[in-house]
N, C-alpha and C. Protein backbone atom coordinates (compact mmCIF):
# COMPACT_ATOMS: atom_id res chain seq x y z
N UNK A 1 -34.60 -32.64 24.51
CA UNK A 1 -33.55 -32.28 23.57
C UNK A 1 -34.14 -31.26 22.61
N UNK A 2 -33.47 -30.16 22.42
CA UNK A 2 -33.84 -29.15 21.17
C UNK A 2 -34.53 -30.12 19.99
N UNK A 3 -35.54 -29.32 19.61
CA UNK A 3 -35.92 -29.71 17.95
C UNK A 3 -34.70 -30.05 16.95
N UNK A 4 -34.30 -28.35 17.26
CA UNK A 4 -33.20 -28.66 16.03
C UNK A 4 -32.15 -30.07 16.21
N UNK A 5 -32.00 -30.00 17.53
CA UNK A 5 -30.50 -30.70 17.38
C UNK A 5 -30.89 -32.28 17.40
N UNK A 6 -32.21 -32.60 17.63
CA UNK A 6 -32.87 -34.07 17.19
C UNK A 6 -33.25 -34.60 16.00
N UNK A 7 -33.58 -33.27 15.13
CA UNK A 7 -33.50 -33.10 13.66
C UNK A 7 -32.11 -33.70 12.83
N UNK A 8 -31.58 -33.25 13.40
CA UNK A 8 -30.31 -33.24 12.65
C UNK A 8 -29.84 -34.74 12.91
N UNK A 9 -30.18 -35.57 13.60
CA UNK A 9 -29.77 -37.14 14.10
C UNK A 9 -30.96 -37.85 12.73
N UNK A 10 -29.61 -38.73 12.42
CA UNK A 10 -30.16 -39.81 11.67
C UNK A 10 -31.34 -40.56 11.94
N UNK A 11 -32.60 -41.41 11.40
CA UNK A 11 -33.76 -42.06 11.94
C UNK A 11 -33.05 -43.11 12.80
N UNK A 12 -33.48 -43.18 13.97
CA UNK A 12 -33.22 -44.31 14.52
C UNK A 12 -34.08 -45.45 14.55
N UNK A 13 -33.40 -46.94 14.57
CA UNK A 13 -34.59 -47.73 14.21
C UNK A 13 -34.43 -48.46 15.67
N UNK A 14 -35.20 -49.57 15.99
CA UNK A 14 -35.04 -50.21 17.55
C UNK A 14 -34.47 -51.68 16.78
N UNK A 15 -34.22 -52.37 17.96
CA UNK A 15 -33.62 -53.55 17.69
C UNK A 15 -33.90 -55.06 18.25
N UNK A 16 -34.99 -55.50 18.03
CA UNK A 16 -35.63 -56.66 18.07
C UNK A 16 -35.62 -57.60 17.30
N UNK A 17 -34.59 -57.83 16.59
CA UNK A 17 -33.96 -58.74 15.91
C UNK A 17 -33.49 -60.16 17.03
N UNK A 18 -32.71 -61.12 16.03
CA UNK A 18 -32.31 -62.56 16.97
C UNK A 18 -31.37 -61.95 18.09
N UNK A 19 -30.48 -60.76 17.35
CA UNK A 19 -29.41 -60.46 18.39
C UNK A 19 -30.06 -59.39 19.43
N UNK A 20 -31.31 -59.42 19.73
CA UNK A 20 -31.35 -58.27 21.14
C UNK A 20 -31.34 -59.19 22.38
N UNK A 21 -30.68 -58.39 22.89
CA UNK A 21 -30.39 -58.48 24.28
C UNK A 21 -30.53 -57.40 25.28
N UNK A 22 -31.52 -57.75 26.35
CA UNK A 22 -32.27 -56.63 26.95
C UNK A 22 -31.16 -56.12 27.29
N UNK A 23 -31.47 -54.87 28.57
CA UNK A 23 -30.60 -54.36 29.44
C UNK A 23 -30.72 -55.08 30.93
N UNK A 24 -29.66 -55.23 31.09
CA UNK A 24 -29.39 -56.20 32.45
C UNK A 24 -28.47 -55.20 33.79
N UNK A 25 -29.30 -55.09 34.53
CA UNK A 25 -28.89 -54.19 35.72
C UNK A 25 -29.35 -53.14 35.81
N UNK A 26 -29.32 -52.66 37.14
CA UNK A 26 -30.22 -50.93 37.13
C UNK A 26 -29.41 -49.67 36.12
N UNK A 27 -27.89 -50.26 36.24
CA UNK A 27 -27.10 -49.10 35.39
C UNK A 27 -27.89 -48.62 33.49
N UNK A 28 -27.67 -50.50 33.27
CA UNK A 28 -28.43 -50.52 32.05
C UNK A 28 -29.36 -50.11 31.63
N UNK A 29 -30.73 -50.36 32.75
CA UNK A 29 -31.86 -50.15 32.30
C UNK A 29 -32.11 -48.67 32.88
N UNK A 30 -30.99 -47.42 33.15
CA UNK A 30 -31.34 -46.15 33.69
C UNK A 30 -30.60 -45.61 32.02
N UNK A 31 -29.60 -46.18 31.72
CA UNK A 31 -28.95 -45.74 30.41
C UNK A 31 -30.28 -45.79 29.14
N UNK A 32 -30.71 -47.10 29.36
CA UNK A 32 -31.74 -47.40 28.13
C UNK A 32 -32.78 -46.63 28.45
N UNK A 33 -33.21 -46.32 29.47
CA UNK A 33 -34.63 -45.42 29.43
C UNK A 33 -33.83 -43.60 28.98
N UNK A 34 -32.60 -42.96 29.26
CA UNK A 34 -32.21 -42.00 28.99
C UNK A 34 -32.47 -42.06 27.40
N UNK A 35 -31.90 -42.92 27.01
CA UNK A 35 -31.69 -42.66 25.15
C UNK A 35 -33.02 -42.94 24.69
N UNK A 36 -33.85 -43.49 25.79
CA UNK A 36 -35.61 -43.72 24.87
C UNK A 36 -35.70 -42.31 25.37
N UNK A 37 -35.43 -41.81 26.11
CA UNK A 37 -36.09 -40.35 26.33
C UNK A 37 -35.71 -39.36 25.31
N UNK A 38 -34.68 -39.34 24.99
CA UNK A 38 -33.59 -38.40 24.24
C UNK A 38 -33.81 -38.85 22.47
N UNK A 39 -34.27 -39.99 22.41
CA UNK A 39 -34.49 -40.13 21.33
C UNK A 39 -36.09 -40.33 20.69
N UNK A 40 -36.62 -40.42 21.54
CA UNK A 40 -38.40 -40.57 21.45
C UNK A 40 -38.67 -42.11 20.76
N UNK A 41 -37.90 -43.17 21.53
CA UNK A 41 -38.36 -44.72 20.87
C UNK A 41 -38.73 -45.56 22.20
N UNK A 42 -38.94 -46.35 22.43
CA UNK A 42 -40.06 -47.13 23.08
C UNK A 42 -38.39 -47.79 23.65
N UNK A 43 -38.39 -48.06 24.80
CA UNK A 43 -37.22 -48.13 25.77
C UNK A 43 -37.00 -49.81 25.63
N UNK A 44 -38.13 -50.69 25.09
CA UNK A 44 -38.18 -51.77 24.84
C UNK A 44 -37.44 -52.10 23.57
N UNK A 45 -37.07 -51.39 22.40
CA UNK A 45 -36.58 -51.65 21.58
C UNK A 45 -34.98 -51.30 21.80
N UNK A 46 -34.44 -50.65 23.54
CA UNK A 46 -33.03 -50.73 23.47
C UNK A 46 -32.26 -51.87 23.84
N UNK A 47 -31.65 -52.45 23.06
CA UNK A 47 -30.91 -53.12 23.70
C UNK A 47 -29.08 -53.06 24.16
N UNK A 48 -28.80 -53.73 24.69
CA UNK A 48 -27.28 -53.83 25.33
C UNK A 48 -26.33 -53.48 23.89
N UNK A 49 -26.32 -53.86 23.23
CA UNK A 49 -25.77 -53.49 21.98
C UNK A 49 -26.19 -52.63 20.85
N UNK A 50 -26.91 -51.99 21.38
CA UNK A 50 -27.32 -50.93 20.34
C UNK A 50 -26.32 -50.05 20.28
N UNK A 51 -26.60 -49.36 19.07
CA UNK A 51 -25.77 -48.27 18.65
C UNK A 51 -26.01 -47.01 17.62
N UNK A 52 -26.57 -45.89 18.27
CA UNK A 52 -27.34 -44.71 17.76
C UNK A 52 -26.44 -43.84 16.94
N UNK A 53 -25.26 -43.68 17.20
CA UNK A 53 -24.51 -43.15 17.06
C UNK A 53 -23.29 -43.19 15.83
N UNK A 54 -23.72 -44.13 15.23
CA UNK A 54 -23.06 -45.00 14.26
C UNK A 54 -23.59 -44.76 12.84
């Protein structure tokens, strides 16, 4: 992803709190490794309910 346009995105934090819940299925866990890529966070901190975008 461009510098700039990763710049401009809010800090994202990961989510290992009571409510994580991994990713369950290949769909999931191809989605969760995209946004660890795109966002530069450890693919372990995505879970099923996360929300970057918010």
């Amino acid at each position: 992803m461009a510098r700039w346009i990763k710049a401009a995105l809010p800090a994202v934090e990961g989510e290992q709190g009571e409510n994580y819940e991994a990713p369950r299925g290949e769909l999931e866990e191809l989605l969760a490794s995209l946004w660890s890529s795109m966002l530069d966070i450890d693919v372990a901190h995505i879970g099923r309910q996360a929300h970057f975008l918010t």
